[in-house]
C-alpha atoms as a PDB file:
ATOM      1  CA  UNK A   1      54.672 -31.212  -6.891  1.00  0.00           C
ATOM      2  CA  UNK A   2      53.666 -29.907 -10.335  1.00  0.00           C
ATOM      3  CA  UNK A   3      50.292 -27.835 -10.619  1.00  0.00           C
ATOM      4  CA  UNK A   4      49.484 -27.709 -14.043  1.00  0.00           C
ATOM      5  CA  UNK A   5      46.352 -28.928 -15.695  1.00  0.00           C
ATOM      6  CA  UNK A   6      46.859 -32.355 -17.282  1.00  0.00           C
ATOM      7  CA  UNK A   7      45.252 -33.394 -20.941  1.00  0.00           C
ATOM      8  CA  UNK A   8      42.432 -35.326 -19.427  1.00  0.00           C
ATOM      9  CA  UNK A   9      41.419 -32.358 -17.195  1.00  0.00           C
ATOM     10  CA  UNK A  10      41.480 -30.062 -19.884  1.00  0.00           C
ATOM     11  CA  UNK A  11      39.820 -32.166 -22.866  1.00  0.00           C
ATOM     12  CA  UNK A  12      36.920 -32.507 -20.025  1.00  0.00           C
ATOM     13  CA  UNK A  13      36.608 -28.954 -19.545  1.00  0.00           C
ATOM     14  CA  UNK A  14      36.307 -28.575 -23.228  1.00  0.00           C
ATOM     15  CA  UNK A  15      34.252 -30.904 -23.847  1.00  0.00           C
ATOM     16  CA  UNK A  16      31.559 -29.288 -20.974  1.00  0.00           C
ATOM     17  CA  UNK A  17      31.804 -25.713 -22.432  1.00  0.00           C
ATOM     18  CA  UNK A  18      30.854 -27.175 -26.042  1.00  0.00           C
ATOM     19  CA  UNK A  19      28.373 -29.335 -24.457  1.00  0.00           C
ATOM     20  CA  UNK A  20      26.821 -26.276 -22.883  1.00  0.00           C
ATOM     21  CA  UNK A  21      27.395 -24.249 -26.304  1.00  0.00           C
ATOM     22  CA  UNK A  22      25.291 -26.713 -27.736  1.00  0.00           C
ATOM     23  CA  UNK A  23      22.176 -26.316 -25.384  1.00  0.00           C
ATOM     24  CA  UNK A  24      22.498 -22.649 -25.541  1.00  0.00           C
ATOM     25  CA  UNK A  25      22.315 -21.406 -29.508  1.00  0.00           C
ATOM     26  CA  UNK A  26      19.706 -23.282 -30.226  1.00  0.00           C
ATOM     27  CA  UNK A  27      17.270 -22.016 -27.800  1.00  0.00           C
ATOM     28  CA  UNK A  28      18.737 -18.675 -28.396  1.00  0.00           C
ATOM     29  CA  UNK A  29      18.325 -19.394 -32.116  1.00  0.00           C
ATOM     30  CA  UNK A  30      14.652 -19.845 -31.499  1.00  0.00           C
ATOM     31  CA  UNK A  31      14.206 -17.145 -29.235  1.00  0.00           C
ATOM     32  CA  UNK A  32      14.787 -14.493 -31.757  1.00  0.00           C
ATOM     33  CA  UNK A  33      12.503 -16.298 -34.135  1.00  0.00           C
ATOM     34  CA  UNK A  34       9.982 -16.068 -31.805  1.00  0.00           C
ATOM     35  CA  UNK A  35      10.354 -12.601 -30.814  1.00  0.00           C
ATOM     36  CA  UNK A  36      10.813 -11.460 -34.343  1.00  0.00           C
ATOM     37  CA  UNK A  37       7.355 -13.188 -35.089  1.00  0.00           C
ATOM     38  CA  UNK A  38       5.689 -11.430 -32.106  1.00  0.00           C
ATOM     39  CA  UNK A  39       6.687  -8.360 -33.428  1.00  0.00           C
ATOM     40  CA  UNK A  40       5.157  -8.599 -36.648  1.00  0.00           C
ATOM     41  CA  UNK A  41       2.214  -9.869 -34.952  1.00  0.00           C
ATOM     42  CA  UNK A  42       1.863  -6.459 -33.215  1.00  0.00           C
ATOM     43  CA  UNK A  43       2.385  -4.701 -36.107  1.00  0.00           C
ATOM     44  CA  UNK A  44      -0.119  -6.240 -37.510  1.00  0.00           C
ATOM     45  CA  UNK A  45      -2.266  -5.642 -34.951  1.00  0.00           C
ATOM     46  CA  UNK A  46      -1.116  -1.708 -34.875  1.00  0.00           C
ATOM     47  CA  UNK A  47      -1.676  -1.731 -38.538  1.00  0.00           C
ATOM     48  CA  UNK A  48      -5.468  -3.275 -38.119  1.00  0.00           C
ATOM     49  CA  UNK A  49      -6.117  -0.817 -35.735  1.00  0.00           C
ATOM     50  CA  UNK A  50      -4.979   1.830 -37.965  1.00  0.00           C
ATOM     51  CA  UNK A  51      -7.388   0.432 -40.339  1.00  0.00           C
ATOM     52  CA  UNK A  52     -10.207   0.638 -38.207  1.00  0.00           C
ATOM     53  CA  UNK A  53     -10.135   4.157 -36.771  1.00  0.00           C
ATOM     54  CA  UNK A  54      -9.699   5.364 -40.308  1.00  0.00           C
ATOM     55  CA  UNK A  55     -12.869   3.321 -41.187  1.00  0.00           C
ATOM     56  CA  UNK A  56     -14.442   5.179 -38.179  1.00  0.00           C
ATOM     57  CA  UNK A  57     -13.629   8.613 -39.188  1.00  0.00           C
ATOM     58  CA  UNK A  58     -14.011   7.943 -43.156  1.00  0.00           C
ATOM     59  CA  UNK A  59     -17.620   5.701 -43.162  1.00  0.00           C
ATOM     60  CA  UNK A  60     -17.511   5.662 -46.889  1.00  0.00           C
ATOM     61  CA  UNK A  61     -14.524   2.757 -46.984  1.00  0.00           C
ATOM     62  CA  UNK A  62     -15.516  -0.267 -45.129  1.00  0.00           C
ATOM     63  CA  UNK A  63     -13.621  -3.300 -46.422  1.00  0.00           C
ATOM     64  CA  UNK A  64     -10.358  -4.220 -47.719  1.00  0.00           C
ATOM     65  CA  UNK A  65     -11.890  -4.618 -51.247  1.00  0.00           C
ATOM     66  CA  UNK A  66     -12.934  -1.200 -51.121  1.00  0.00           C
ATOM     67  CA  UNK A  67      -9.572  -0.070 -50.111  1.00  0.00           C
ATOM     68  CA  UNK A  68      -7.807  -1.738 -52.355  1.00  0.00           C
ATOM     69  CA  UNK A  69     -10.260  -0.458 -55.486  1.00  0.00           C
ATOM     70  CA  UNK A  70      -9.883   3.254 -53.381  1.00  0.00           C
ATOM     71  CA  UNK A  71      -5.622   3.062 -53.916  1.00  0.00           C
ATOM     72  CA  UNK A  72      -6.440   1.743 -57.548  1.00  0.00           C
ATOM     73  CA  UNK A  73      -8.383   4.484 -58.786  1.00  0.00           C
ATOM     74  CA  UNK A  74      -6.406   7.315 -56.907  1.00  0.00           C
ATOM     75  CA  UNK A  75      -3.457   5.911 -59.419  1.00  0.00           C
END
């Protein structure tokens, strides 16, 4: 009796690991698109906090405007 895998069996077999293939990089795809946008959402976040405690401990610069005309006339 021969044991071997026959064309059928194997063509199957392919065809369910491509099938899965399919399902999987996609979602994978997204996931890193999603957890690349959550991180610059947090360092946003760090980066607006930032912002904030050096508003608290320099009173004299309160809004973004005055930041930006701050950097300007440092120059």
């Amino acid at each position: 009796m021969n044991k071997a895998f026959t064309l059928i069996e194997l063509m199957i077999a392919l065809f369910v690991i491509s099938l899965v293939s399919a399902i999987a990089i996609p979602k994978y795809s997204n996931l890193t698109s999603e957890s690349k946008v959550a991180n610059v959402q947090a360092n946003l976040s760090n980066l607006n906090t930032a912002i904030e405690m050096y508003n608290l401990k320099n009173f004299y610069i309160q809004s973004w405007k005055e930041i930006r005309q701050h950097l300007y006339i440092r120059k």
